[in-house]
Protein backbone atom coordinates (compact mmCIF):
# COMPACT_ATOMS: atom_id res chain seq x y z
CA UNK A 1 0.00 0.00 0.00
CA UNK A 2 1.51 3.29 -1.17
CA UNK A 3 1.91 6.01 1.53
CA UNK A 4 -0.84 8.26 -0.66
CA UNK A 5 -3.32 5.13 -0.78
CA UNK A 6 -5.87 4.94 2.31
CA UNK A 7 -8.38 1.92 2.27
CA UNK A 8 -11.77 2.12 4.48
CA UNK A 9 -12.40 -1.31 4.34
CA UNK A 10 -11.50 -2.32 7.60
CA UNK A 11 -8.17 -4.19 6.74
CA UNK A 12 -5.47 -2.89 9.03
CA UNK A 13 -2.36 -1.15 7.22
CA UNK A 14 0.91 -0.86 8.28
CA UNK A 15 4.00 1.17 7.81
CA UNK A 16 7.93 -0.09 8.02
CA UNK A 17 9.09 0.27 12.01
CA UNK A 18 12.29 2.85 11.24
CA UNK A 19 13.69 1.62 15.20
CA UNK A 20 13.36 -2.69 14.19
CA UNK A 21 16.96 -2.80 16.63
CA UNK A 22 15.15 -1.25 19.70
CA UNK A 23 12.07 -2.17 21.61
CA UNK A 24 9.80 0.42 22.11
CA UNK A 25 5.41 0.65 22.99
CA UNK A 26 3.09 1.98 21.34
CA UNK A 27 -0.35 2.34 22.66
CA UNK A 28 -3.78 3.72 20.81
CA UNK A 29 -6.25 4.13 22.79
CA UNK A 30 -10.24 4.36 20.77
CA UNK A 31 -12.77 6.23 23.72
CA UNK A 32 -15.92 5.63 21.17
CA UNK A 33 -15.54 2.19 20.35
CA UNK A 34 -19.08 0.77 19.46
CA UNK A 35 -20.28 -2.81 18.60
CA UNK A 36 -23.71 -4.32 18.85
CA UNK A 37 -24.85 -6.79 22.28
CA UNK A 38 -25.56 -9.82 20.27
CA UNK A 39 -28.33 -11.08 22.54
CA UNK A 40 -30.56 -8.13 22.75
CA UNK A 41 -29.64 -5.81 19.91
CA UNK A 42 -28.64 -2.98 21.76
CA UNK A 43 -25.43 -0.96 21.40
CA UNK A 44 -22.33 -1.63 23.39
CA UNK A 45 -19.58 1.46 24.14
CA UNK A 46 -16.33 1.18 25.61
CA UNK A 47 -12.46 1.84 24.92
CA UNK A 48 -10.13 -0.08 23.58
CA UNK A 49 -6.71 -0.09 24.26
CA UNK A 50 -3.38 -1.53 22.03
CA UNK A 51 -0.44 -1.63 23.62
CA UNK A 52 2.17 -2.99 21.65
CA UNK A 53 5.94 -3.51 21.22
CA UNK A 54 6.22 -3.32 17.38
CA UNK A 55 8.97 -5.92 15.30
CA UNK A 56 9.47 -4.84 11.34
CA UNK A 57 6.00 -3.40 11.38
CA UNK A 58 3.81 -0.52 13.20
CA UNK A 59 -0.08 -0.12 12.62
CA UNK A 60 -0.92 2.79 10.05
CA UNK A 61 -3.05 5.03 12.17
CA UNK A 62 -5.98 6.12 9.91
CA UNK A 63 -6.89 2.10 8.88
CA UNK A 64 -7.01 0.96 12.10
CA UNK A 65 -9.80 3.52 12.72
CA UNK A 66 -11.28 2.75 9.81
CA UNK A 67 -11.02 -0.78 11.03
CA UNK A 68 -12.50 -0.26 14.30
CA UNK A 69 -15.58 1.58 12.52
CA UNK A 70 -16.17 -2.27 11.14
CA UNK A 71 -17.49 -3.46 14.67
CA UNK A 72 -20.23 -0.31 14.60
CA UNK A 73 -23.13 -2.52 13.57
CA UNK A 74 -21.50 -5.99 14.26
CA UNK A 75 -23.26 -8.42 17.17
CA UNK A 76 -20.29 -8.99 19.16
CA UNK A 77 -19.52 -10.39 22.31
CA UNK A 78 -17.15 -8.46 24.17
CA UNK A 79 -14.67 -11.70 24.44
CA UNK A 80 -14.79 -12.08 21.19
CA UNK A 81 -14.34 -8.42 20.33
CA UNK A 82 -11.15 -8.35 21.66
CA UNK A 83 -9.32 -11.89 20.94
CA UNK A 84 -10.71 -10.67 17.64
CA UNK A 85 -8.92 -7.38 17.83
CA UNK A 86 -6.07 -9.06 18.86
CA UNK A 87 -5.67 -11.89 16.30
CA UNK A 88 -6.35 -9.36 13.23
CA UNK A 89 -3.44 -7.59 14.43
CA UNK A 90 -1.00 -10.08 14.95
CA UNK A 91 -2.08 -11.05 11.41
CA UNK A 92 -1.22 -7.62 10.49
CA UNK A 93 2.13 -6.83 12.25
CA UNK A 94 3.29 -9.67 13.87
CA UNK A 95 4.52 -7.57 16.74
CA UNK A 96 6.88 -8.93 19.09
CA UNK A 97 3.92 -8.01 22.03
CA UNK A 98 0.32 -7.00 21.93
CA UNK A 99 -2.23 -6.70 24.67
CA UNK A 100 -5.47 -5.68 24.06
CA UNK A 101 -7.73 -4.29 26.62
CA UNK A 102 -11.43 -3.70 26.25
CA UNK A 103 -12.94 -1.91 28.68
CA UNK A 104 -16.73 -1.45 28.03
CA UNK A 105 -19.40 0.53 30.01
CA UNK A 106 -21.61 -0.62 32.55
CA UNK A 107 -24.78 -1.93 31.57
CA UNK A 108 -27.39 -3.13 33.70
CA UNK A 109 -24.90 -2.09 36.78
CA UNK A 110 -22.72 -4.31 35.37
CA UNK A 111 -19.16 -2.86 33.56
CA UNK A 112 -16.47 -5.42 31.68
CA UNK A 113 -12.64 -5.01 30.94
CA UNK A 114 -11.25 -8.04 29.45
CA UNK A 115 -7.79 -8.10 27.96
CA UNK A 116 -5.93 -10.72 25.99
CA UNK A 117 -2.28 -10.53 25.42
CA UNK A 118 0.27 -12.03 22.64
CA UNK A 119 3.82 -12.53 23.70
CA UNK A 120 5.32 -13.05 19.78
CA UNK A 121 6.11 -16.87 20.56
């Protein structure tokens, strides 16, 4: 994908890690992540956080946005949304460490955080 080339089909882009000899972390955090409850319908909001320790590859900002957007009308369980989250990226990058956190809002006076990490292994 050229640098002037943006998809908005939810596929996640990346860009070539200029620091491959060092680890470093990266973390995105989305405040207005959205999906759909899959048992009753409704709308689900939370944040999502990546933290990650990037190898030959980092995320390309604007398509993982765009790739988030994808879960906006999706019946999701909030497991699933982020082992999901998690295996499209290490699809994507192959980082040397990911952890995903989802932290969604209460509902019912209930709230969730669930996380799921990748060690690179």
């Amino acid at each position: 994908m050229s640098d002037n080339t943006y998809r908005t089909d939810g596929t996640i882009d990346s860009f070539e890690n200029q620091f491959p000899e060092r680890d470093y972390e990266i973390e995105f955090t989305a405040s207005e992540f959205t999906s759909v409850c899959p048992m009753t319908g409704q709308p689900d909001f939370g944040t999502i956080v990546i933290t990650y320790t990037p190898d030959r590859r980092c995320i390309e900002l604007r398509s993982f946005k765009f790739y988030l957007q994808t879960y906006r009308n999706r019946g999701i369980f909030y497991e699933n949304v982020v082992n999901t989250i998690l295996d499209d990226i290490v699809a994507a990058i192959q980082p040397r460490s990911l952890i995903v956190t989802g932290e969604f809002n209460t509902r019912g006076g209930i709230s969730a955080r669930i996380s799921a990490v990748h060690t690179g292994e």
